[in-house]
N, C-alpha and C. Protein backbone atom coordinates (compact mmCIF):
# COMPACT_ATOMS: atom_id res chain seq x y z
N UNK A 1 62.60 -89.41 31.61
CA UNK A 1 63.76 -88.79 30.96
C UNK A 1 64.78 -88.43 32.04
N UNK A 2 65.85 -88.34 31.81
CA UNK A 2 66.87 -88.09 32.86
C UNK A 2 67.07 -86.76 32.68
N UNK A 3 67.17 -86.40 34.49
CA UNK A 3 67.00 -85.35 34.79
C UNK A 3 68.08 -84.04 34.14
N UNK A 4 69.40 -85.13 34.20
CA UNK A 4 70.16 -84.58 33.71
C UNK A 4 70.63 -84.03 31.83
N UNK A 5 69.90 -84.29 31.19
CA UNK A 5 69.32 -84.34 30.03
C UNK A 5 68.34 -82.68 30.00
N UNK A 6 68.94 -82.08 29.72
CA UNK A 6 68.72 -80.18 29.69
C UNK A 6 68.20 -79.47 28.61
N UNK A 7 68.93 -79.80 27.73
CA UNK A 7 68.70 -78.44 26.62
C UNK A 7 68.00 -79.44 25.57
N UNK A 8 67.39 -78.72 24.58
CA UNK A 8 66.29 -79.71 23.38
C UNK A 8 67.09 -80.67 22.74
N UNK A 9 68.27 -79.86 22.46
CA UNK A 9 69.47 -81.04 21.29
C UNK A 9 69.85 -82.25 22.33
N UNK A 10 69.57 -81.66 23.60
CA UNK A 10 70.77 -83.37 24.37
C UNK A 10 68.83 -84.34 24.30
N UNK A 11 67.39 -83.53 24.53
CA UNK A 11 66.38 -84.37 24.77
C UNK A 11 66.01 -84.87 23.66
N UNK A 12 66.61 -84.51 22.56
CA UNK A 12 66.24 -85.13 21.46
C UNK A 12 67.21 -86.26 20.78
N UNK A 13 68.30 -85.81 21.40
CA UNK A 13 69.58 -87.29 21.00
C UNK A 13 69.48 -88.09 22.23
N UNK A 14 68.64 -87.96 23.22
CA UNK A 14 68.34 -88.88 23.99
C UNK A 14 67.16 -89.61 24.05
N UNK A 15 65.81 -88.74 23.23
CA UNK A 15 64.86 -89.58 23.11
C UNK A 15 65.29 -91.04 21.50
N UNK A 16 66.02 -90.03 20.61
CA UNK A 16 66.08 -90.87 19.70
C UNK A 16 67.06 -91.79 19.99
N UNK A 17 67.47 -92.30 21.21
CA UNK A 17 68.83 -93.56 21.48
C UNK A 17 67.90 -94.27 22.12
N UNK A 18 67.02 -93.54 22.87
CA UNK A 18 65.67 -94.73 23.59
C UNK A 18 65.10 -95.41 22.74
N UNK A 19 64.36 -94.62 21.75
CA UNK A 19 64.19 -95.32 20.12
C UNK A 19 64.12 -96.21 19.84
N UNK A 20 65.95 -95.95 19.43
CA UNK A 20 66.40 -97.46 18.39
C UNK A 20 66.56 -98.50 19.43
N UNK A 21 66.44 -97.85 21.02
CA UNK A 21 66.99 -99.04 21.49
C UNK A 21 65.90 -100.01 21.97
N UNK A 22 65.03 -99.43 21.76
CA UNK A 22 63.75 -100.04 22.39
C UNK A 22 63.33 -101.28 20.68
N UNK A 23 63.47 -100.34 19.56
CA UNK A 23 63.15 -100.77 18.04
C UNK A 23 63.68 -100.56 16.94
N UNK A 24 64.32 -100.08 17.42
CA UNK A 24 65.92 -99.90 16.21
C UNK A 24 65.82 -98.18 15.41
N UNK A 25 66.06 -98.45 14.02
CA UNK A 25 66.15 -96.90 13.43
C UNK A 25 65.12 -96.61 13.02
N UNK A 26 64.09 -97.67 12.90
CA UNK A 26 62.95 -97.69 11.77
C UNK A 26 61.78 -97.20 12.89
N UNK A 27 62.10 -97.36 14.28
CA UNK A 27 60.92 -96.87 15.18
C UNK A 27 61.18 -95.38 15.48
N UNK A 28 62.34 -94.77 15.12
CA UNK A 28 63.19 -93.67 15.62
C UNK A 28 62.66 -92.55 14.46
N UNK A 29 61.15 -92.20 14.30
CA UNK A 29 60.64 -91.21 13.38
C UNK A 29 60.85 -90.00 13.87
N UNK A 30 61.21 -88.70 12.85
CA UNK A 30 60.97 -87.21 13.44
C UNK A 30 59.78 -87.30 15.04
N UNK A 31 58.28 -87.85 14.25
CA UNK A 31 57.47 -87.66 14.69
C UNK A 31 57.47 -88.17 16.42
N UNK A 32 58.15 -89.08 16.59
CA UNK A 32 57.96 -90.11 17.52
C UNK A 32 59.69 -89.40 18.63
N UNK A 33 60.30 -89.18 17.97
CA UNK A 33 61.68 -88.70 18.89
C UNK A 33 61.31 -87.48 19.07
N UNK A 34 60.39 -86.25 18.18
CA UNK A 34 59.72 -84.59 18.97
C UNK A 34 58.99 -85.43 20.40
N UNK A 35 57.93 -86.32 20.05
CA UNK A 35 57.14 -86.58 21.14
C UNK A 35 57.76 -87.26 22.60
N UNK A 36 58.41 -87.82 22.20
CA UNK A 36 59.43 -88.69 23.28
C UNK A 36 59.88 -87.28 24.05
N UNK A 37 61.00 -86.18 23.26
CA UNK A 37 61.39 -85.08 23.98
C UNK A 37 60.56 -84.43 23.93
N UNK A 38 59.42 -84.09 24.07
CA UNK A 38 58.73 -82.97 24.56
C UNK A 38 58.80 -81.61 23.69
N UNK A 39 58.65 -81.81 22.83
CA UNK A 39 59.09 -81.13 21.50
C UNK A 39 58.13 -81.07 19.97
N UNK A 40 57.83 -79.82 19.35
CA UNK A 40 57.06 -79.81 18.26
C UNK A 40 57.80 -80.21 17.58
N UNK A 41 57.59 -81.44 16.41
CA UNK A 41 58.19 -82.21 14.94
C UNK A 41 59.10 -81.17 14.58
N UNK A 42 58.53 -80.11 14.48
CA UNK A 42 59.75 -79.03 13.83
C UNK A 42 60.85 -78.77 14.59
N UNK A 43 60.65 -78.52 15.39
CA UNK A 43 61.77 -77.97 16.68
C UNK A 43 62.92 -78.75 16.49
N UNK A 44 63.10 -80.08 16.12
CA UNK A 44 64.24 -81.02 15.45
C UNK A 44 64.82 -80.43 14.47
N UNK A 45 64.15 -80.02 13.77
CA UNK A 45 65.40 -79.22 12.21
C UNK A 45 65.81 -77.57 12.70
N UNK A 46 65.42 -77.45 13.84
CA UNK A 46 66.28 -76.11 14.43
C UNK A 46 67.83 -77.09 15.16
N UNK A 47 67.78 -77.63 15.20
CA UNK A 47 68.89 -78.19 15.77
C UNK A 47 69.80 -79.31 15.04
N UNK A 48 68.97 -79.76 14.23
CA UNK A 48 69.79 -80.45 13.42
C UNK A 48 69.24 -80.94 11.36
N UNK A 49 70.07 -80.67 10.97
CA UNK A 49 69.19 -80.41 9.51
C UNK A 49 68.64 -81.62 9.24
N UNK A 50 68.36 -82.27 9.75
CA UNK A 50 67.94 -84.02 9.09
C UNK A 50 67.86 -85.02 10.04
N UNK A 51 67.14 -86.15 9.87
CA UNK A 51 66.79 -86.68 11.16
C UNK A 51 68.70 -87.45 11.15
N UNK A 52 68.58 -87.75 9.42
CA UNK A 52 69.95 -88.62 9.32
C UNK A 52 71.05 -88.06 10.29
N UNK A 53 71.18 -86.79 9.99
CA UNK A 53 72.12 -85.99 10.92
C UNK A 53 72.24 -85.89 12.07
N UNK A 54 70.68 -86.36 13.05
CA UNK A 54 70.84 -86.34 14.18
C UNK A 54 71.40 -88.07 14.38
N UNK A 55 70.91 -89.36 13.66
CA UNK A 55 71.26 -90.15 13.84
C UNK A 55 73.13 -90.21 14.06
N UNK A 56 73.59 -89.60 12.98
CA UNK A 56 74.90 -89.42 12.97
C UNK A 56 75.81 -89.11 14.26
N UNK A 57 75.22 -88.07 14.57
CA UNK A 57 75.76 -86.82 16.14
C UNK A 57 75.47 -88.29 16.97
N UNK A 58 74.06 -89.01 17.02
CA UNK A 58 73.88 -90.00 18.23
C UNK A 58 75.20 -91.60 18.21
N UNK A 59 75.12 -91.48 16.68
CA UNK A 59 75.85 -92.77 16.36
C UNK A 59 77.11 -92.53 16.90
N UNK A 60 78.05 -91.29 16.25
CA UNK A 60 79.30 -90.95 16.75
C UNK A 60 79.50 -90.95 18.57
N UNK A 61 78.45 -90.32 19.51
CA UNK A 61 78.25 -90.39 20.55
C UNK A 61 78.59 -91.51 21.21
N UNK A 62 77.43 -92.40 21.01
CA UNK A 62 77.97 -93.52 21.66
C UNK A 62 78.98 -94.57 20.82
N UNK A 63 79.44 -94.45 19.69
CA UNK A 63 80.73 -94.96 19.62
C UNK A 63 81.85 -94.46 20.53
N UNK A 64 81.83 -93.60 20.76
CA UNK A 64 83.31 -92.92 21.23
C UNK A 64 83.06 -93.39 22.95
N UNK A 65 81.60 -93.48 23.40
CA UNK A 65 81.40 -94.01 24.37
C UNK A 65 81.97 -95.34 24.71
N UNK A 66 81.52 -95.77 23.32
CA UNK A 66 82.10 -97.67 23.38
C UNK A 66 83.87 -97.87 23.52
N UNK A 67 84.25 -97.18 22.35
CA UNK A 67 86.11 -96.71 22.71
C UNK A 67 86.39 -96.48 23.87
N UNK A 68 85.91 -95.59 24.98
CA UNK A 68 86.42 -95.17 25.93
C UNK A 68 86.02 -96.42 26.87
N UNK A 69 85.25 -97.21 26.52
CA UNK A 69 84.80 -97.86 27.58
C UNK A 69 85.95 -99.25 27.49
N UNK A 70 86.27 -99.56 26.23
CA UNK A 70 87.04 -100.04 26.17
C UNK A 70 88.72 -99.78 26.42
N UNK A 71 88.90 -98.49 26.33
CA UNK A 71 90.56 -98.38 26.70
C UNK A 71 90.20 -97.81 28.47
N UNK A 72 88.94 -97.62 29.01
CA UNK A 72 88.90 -97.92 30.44
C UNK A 72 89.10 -99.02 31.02
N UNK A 73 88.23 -100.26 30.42
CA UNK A 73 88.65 -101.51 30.96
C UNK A 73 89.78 -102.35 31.09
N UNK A 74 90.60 -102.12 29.89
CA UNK A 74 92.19 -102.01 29.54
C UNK A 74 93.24 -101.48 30.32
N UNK A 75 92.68 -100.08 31.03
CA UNK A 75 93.62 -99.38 31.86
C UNK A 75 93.23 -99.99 33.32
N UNK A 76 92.46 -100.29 33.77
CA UNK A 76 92.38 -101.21 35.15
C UNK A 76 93.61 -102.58 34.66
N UNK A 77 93.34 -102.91 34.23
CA UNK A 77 94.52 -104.14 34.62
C UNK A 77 96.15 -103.74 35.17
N UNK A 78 96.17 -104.89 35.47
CA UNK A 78 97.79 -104.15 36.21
C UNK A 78 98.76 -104.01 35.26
N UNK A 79 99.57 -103.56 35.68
CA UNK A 79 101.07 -102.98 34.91
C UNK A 79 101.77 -104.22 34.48
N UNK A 80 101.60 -105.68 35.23
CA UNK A 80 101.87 -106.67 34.74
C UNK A 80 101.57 -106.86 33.61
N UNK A 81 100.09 -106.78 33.00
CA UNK A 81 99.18 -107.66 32.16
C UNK A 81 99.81 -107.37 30.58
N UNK A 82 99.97 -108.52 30.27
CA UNK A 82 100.70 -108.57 28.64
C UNK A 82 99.54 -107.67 27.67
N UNK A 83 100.14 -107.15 26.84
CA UNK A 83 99.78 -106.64 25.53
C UNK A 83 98.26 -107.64 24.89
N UNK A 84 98.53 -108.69 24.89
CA UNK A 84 97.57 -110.02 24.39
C UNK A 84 96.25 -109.57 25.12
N UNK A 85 96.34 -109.15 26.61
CA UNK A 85 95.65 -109.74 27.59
C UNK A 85 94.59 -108.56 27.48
N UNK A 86 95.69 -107.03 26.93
CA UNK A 86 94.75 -105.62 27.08
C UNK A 86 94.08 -106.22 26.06
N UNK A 87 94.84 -106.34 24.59
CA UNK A 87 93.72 -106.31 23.73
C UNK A 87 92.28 -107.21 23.80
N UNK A 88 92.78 -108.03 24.47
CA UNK A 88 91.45 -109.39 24.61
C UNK A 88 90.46 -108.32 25.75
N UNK A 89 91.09 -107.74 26.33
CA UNK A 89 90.36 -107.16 27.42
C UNK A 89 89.20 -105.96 26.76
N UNK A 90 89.89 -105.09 25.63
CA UNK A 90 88.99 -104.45 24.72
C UNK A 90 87.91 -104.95 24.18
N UNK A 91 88.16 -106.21 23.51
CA UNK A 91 87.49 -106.61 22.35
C UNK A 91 85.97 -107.39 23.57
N UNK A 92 86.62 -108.38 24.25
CA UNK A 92 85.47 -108.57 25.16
C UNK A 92 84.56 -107.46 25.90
N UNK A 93 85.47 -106.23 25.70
CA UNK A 93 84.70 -105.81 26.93
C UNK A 93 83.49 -104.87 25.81
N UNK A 94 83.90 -104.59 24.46
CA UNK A 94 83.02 -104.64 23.61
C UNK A 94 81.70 -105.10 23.47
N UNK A 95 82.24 -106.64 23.58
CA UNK A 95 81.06 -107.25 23.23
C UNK A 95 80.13 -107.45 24.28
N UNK A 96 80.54 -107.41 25.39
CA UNK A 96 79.85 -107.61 26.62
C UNK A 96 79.28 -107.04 26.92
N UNK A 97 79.42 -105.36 26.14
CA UNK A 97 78.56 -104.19 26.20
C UNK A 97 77.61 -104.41 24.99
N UNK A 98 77.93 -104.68 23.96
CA UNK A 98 76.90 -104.97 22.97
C UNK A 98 75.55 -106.05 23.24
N UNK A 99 76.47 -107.48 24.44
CA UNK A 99 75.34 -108.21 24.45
C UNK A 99 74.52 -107.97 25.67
N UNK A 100 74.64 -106.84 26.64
CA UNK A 100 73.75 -106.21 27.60
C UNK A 100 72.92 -105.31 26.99
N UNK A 101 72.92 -105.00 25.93
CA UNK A 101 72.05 -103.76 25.45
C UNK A 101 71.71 -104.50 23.56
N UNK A 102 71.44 -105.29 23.64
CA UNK A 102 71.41 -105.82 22.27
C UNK A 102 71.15 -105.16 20.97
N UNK A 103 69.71 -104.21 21.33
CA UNK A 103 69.17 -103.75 20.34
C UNK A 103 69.66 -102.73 19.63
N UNK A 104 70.59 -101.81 20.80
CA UNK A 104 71.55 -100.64 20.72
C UNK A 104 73.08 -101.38 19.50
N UNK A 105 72.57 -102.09 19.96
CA UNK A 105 74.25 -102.92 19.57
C UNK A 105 74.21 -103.42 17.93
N UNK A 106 72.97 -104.42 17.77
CA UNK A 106 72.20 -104.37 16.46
C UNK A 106 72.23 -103.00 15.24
N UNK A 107 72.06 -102.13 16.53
CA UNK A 107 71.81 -101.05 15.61
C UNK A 107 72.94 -100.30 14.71
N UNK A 108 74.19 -100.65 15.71
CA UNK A 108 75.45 -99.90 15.87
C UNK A 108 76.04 -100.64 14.68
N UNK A 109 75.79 -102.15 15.00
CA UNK A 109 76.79 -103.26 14.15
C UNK A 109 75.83 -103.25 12.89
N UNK A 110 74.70 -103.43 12.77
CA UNK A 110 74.44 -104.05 11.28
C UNK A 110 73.07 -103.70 10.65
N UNK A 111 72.39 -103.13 11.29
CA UNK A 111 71.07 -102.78 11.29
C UNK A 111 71.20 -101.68 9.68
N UNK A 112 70.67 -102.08 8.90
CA UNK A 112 70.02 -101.32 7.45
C UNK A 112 70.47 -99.91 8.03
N UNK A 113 71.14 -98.77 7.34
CA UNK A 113 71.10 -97.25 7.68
C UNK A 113 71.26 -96.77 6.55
N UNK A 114 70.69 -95.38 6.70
CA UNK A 114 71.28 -94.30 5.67
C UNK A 114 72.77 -94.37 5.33
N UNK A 115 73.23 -93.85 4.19
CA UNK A 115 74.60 -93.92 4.25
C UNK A 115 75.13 -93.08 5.19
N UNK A 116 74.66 -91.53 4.98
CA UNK A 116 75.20 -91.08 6.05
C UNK A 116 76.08 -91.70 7.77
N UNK A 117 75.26 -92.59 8.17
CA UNK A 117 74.74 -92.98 9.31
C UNK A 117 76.27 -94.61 9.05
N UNK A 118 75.85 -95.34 7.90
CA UNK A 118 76.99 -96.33 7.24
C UNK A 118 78.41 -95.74 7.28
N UNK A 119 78.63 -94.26 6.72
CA UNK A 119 79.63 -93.82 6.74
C UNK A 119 80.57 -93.74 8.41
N UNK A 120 79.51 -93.20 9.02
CA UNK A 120 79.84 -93.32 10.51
C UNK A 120 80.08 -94.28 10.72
N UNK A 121 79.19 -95.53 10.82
CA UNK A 121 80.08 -96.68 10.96
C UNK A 121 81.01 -97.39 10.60
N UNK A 122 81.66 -97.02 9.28
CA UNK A 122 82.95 -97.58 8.66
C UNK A 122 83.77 -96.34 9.78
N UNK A 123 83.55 -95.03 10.04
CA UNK A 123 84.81 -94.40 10.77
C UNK A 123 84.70 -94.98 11.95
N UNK A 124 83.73 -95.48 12.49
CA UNK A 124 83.98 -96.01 14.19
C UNK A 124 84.76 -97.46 13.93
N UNK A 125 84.27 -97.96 13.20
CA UNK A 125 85.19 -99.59 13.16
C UNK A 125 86.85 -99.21 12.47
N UNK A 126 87.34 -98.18 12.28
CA UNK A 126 88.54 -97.58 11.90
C UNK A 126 89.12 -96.86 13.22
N UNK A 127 88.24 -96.39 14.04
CA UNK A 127 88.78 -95.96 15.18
C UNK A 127 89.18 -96.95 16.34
N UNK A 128 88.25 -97.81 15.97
CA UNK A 128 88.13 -99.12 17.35
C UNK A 128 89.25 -100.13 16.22
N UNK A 129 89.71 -99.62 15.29
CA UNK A 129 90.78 -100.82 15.07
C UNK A 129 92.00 -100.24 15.12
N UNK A 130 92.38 -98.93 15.55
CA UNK A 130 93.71 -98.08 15.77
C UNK A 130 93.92 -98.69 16.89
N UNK A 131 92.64 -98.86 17.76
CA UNK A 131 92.95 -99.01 19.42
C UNK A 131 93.34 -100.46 19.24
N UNK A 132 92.34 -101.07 18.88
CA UNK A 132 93.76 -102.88 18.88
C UNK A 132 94.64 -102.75 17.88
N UNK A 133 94.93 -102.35 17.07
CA UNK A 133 96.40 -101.97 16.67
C UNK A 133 97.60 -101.03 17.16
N UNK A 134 97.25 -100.47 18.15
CA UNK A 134 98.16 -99.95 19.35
C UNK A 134 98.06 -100.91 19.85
N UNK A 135 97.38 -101.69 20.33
CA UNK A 135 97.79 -102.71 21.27
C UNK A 135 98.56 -104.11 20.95
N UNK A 136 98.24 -104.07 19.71
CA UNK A 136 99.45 -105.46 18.98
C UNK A 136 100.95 -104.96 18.38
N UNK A 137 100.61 -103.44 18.26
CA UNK A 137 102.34 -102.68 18.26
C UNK A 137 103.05 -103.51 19.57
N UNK A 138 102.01 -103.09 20.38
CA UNK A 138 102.67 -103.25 21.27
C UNK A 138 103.58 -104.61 22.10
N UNK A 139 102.27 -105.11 21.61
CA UNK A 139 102.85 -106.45 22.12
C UNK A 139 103.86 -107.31 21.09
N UNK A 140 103.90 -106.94 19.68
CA UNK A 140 105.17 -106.71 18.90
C UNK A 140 106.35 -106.37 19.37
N UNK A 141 106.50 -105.16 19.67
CA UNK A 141 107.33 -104.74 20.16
C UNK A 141 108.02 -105.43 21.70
N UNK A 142 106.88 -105.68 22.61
CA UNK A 142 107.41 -106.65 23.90
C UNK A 142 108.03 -108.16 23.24
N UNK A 143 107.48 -107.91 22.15
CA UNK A 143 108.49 -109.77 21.88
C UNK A 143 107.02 -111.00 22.46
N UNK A 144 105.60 -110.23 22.45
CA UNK A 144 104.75 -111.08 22.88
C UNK A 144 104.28 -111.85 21.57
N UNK A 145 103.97 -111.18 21.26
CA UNK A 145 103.25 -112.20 19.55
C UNK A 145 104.69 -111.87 18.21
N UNK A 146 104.50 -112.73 16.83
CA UNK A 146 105.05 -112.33 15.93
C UNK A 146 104.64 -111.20 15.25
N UNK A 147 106.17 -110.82 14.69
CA UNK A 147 105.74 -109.72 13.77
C UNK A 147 104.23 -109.84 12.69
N UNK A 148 103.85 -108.73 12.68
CA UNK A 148 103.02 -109.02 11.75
C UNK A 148 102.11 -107.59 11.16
N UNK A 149 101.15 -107.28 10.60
CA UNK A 149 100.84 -106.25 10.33
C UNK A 149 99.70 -105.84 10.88
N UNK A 150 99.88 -105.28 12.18
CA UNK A 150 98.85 -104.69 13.04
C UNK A 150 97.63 -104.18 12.32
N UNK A 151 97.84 -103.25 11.44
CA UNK A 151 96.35 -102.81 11.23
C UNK A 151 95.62 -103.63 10.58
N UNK A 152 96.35 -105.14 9.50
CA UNK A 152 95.07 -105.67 9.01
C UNK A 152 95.20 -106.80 10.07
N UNK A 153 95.30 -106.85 11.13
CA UNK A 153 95.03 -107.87 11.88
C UNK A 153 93.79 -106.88 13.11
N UNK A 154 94.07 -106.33 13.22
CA UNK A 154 93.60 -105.32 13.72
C UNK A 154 92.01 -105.35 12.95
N UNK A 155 91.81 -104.37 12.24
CA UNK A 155 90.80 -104.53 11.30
C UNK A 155 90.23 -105.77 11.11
N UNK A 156 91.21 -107.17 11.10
CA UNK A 156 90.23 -108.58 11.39
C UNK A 156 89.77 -108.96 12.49
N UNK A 157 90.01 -108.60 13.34
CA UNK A 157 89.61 -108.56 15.03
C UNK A 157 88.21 -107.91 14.92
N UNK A 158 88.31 -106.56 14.62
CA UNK A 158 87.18 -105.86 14.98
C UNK A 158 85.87 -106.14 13.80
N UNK A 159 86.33 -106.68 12.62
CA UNK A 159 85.51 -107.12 11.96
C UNK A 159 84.92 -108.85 12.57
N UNK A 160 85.52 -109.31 12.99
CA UNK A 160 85.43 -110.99 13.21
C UNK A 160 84.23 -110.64 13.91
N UNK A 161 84.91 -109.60 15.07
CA UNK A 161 84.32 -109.76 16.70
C UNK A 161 83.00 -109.30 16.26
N UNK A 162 82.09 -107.89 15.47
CA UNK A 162 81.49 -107.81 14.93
C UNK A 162 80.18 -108.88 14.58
N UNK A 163 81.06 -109.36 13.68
CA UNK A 163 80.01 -110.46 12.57
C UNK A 163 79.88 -111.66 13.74
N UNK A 164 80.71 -111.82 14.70
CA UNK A 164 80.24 -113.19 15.80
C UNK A 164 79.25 -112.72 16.00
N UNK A 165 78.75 -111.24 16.56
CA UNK A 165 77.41 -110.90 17.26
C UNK A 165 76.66 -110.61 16.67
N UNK A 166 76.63 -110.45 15.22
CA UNK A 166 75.34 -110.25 14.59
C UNK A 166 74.38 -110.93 14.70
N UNK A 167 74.83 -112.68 14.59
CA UNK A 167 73.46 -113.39 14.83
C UNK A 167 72.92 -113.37 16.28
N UNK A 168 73.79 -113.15 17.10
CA UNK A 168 73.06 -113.24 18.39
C UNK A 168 72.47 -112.07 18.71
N UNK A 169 72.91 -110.55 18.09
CA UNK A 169 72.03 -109.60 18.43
C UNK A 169 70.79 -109.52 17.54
N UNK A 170 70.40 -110.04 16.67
CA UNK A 170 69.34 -109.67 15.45
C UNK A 170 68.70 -109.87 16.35
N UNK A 171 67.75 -109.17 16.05
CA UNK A 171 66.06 -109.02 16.78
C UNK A 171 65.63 -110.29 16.49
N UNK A 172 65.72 -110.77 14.97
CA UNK A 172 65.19 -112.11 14.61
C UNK A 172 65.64 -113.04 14.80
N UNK A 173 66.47 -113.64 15.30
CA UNK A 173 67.58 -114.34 15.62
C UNK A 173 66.99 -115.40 17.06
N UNK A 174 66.22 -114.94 18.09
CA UNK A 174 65.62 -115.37 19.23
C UNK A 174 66.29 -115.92 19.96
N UNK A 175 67.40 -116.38 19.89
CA UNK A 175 68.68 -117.07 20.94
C UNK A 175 69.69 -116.25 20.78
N UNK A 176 69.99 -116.30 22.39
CA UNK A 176 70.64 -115.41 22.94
C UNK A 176 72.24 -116.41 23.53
N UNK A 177 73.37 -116.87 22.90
CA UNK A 177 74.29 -117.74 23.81
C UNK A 177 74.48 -117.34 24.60
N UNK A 178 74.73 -117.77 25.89
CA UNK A 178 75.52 -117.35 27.36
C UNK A 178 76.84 -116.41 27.24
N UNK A 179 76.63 -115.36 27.84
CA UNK A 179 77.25 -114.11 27.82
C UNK A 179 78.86 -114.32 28.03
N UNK A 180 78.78 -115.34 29.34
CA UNK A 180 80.38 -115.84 29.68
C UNK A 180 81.32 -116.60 28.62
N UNK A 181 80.57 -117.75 27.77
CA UNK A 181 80.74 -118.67 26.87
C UNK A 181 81.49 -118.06 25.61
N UNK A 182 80.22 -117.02 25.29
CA UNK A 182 80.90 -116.18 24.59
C UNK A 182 81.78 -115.18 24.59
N UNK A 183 82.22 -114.38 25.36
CA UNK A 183 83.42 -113.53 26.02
C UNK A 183 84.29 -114.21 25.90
N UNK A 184 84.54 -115.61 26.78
CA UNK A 184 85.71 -116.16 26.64
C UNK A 184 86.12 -116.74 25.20
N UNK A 185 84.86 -117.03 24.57
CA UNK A 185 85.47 -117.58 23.16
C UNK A 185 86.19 -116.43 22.48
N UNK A 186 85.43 -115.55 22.33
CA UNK A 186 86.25 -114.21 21.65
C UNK A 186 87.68 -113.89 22.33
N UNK A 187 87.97 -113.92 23.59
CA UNK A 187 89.02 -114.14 24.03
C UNK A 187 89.93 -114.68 23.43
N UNK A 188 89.76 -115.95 23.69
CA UNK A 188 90.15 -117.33 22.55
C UNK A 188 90.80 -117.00 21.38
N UNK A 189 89.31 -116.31 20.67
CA UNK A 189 90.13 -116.16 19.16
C UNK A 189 90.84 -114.65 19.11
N UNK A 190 90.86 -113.78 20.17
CA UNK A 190 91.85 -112.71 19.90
C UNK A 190 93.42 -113.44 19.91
N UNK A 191 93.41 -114.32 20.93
CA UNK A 191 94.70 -114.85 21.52
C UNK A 191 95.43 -115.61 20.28
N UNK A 192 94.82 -116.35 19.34
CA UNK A 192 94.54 -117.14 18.41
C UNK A 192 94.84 -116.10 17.13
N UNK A 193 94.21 -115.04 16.69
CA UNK A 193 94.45 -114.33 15.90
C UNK A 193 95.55 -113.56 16.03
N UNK A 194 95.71 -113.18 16.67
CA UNK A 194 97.29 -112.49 16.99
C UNK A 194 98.73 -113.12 17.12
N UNK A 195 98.61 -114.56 17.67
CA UNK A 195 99.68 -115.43 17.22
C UNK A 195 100.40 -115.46 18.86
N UNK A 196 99.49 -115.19 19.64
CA UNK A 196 99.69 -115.74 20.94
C UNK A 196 100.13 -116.73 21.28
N UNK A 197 101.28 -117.31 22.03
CA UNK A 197 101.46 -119.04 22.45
C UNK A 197 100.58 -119.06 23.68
């Protein structure tokens, strides 16, 4: 367990992300995330009323992780780099995180959940589609792509990019495409979907 990992609520939203990531939501029991943190079964509903609820707190977590990681990779490029180039730079750098950690990623994108847990994920794919829809304002506005209506293009981006990785993250699925192959294709079709020359 990492050292840095302190109080029961952070060892218990950290045993249950080891979890799913090791076996998804269905390995991620009360019973099995107390034992992981070092913790009596009960000691979980002092901190959070439901396992769903802790899934939630974990789900929101590392979404906002995934956002930031994406408008980090975005902000390294230079002051040159077109509007086209950030957003392609998001959406890959998405997936590139999804296909290093697969099972995490599975879990995030498509994996069976409580609604609770569903609900969270319709608000994270609404948050991660503001961020490429700031970024096709933008490049609207530079005169880079045609007019057009950012948020449902936006919203088709982050849904496309999505459903490309489902088959390659399913557990059942057993082929894995080449990490580069695929980055650049998604590339491709951001450039392509947005109305890039």
């Amino acid at each position: 367990m990492n050292a840095l990992v302190t109080s029961t609520r952070d060892r218990l939203l950290h045993s249950a992300q080891e979890l799913i990531e090791e076996d998804g939501y269905g390995a991620a029991s009360v019973v099995a995330i107390s034992q992981r943190a070092g913790v009596a079964a009960g000691t979980m509903y002092r901190h959070f009323a439901s396992k769903q609820e802790l899934f939630v707190e974990l789900f929101r977590s590392v979404c906002d992780g995934e956002v930031r990681a994406g408008q980090a990779a975005a902000a390294t490029l230079p002051p040159s780099a077109s509007a086209v180039e950030r957003i392609a730079t998001v959406v890959s750098t998405f997936a590139e995180r999804a296909l290093r950690n697969p099972r995490l990623a599975w879990a995030l994108i498509a994996e069976p959940v409580d609604p609770l847990v569903d609900a969270e994920r319709l608000a994270y794919r609404r948050r991660y589609s503001e961020l490429v829809a700031h970024g096709i304002r933008l490049g609207i506005d530079a005169g880079e792509i045609p007019e057009q209506n950012a948020e449902l293009t936006a919203a088709a981006l982050v849904g496309g990019c999505g459903e490309a990785l489902v088959g390659p993250l399913s557990p059942v699925s057993g082929s894995r495409p080449p990490v580069p192959e695929t980055l650049e294709a998604l590339r491709t079709f951001v450039r392509r979907a947005v109305g890039a020359t």
